[in-house]
Protein backbone atom coordinates (compact mmCIF):
# COMPACT_ATOMS: atom_id res chain seq x y z
CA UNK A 1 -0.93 -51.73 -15.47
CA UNK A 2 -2.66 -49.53 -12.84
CA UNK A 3 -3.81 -52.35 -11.46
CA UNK A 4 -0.59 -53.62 -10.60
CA UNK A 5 0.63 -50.10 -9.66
CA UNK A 6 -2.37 -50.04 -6.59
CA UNK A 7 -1.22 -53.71 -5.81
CA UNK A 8 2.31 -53.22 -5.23
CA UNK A 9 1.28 -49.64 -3.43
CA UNK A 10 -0.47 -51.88 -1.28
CA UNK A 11 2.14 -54.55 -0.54
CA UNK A 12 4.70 -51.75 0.18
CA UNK A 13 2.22 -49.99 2.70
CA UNK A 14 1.73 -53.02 4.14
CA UNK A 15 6.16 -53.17 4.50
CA UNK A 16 6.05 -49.85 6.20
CA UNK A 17 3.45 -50.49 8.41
CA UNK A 18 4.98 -53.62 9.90
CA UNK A 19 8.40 -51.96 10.63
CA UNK A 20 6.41 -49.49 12.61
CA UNK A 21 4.54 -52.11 14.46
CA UNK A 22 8.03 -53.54 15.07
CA UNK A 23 9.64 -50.20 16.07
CA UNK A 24 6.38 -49.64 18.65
CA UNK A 25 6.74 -52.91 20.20
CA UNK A 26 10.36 -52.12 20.60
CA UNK A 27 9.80 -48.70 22.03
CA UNK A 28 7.10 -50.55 24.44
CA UNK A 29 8.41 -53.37 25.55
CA UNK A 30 8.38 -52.26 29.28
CA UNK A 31 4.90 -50.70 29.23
CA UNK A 32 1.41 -52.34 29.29
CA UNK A 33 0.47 -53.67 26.52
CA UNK A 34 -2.71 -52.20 26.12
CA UNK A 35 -0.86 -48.44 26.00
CA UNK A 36 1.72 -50.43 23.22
CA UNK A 37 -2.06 -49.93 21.24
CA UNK A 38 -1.96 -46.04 21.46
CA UNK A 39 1.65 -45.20 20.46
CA UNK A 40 2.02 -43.41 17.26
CA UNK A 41 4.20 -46.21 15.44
CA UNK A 42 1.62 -48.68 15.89
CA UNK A 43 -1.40 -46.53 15.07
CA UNK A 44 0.23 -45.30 11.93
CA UNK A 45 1.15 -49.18 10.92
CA UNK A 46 -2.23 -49.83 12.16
CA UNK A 47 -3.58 -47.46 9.52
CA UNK A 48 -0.98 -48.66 6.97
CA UNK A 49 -1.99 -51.81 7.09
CA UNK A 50 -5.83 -51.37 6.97
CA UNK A 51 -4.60 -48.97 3.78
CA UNK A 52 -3.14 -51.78 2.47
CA UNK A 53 -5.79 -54.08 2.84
CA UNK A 54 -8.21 -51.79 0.94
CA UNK A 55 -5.82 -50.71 -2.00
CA UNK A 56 -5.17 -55.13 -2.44
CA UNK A 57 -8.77 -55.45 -2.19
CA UNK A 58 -9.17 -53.00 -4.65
CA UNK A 59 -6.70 -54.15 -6.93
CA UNK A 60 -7.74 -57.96 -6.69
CA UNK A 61 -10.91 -57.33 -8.10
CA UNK A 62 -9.50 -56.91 -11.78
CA UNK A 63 -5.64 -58.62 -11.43
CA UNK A 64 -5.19 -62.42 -12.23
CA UNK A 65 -5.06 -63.88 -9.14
CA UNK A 66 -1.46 -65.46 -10.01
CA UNK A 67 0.05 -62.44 -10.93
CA UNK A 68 -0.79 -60.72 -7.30
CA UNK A 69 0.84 -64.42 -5.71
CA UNK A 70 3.71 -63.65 -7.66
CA UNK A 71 3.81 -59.86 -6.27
CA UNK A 72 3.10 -60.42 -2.68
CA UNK A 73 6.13 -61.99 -1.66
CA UNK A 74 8.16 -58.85 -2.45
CA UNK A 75 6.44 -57.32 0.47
CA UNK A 76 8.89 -59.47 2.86
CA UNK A 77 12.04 -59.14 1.07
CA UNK A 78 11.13 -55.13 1.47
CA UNK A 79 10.11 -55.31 4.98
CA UNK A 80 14.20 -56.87 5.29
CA UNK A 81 15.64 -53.99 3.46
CA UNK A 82 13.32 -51.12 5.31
CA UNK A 83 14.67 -52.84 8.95
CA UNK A 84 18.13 -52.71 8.21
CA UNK A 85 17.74 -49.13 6.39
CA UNK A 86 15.36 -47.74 9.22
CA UNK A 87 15.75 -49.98 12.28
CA UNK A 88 19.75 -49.90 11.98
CA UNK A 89 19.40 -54.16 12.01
CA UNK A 90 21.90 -56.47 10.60
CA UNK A 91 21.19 -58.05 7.46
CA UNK A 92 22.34 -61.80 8.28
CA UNK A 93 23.20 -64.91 6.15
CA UNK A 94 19.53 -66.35 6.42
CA UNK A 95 17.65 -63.29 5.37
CA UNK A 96 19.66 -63.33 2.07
CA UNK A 97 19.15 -67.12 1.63
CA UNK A 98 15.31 -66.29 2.54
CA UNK A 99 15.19 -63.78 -0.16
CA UNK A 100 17.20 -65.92 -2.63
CA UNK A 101 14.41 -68.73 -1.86
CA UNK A 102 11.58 -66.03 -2.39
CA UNK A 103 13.28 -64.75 -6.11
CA UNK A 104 13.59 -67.84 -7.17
CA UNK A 105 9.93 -68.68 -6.24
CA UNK A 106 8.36 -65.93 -7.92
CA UNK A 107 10.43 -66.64 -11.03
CA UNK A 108 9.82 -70.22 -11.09
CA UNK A 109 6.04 -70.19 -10.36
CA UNK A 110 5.97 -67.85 -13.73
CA UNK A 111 8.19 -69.77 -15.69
CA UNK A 112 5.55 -71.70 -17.70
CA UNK A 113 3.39 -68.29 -17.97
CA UNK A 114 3.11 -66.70 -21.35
C-alpha cells in the first residue's frame, strides 16, 4: 500500500508540474524562449517532474506493472481539474467525454483482475 501511496505522489507531482510548465509558457509567450527556461513556473515543474520521475521509478520497482497502467491515467484527468481550479480555464464538453473515456478504461482493463 505504500507503494501505491509513492506512485500516485508521483503521478500528482507530475499534474502540478505540467500546469506550471503551462502557466510559464503562458507568462512567456512574448519572450525568448531560452529565458521561458529560467522562469520560476517552469523550473519548479521542471523539478516536479524530475520528482516525479524518481518517486515512479521508485515505486515501479515493487508495484505490478498493471496496477501502475491502471493509476497513471489519473494524472490527466487531474492535470484537467488543477487548470480549471488554478488556471481559471473552462472545463469543455470534450474534456469530460476524455475523462469519461479514461474511467471507463481503467475500470475495464481491471475488470477480469482478481
Amino acid at each position: 500500500m505504500r507503494a501505491v501511496a509513492i506512485f500516485v505522489t508521483g503521478v500528482v507531482l507530475a499534474a502540478i508540474g505540467q500546469v506550471l510548465l503551462k502557466k510559464a509558457a503562458a507568462r512567456r509567450s512574448a519572450d525568448s524562449i531560452v529565458l521561458s527556461f529560467f522562469d520560476p513556473f517552469a523550473i519548479a515543474g521542471y523539478l516536479l517532474i524530475l520528482a516525479s520521475t524518481v518517486t515512479s521509478t521508485v515505486a515501479l520497482k515493487v508495484l505490478p506493472l498493471k496496477l501502475t497502467v491502471a493509476l497513471f491515467p489519473l494524472g490527466y484527468i487531474l492535470v484537467v481539474f488543477l487548470s480549471v481550479a488554478l488556471l481559471h480555464e473552462r472545463m469543455r464538453r470534450h474534456h469530460l467525454w476524455g475523462m469519461l473515456i479514461i474511467v471507463a478504461g481503467i475500470v475495464i482493463f481491471n475488470l477480469g483482475r482478481r
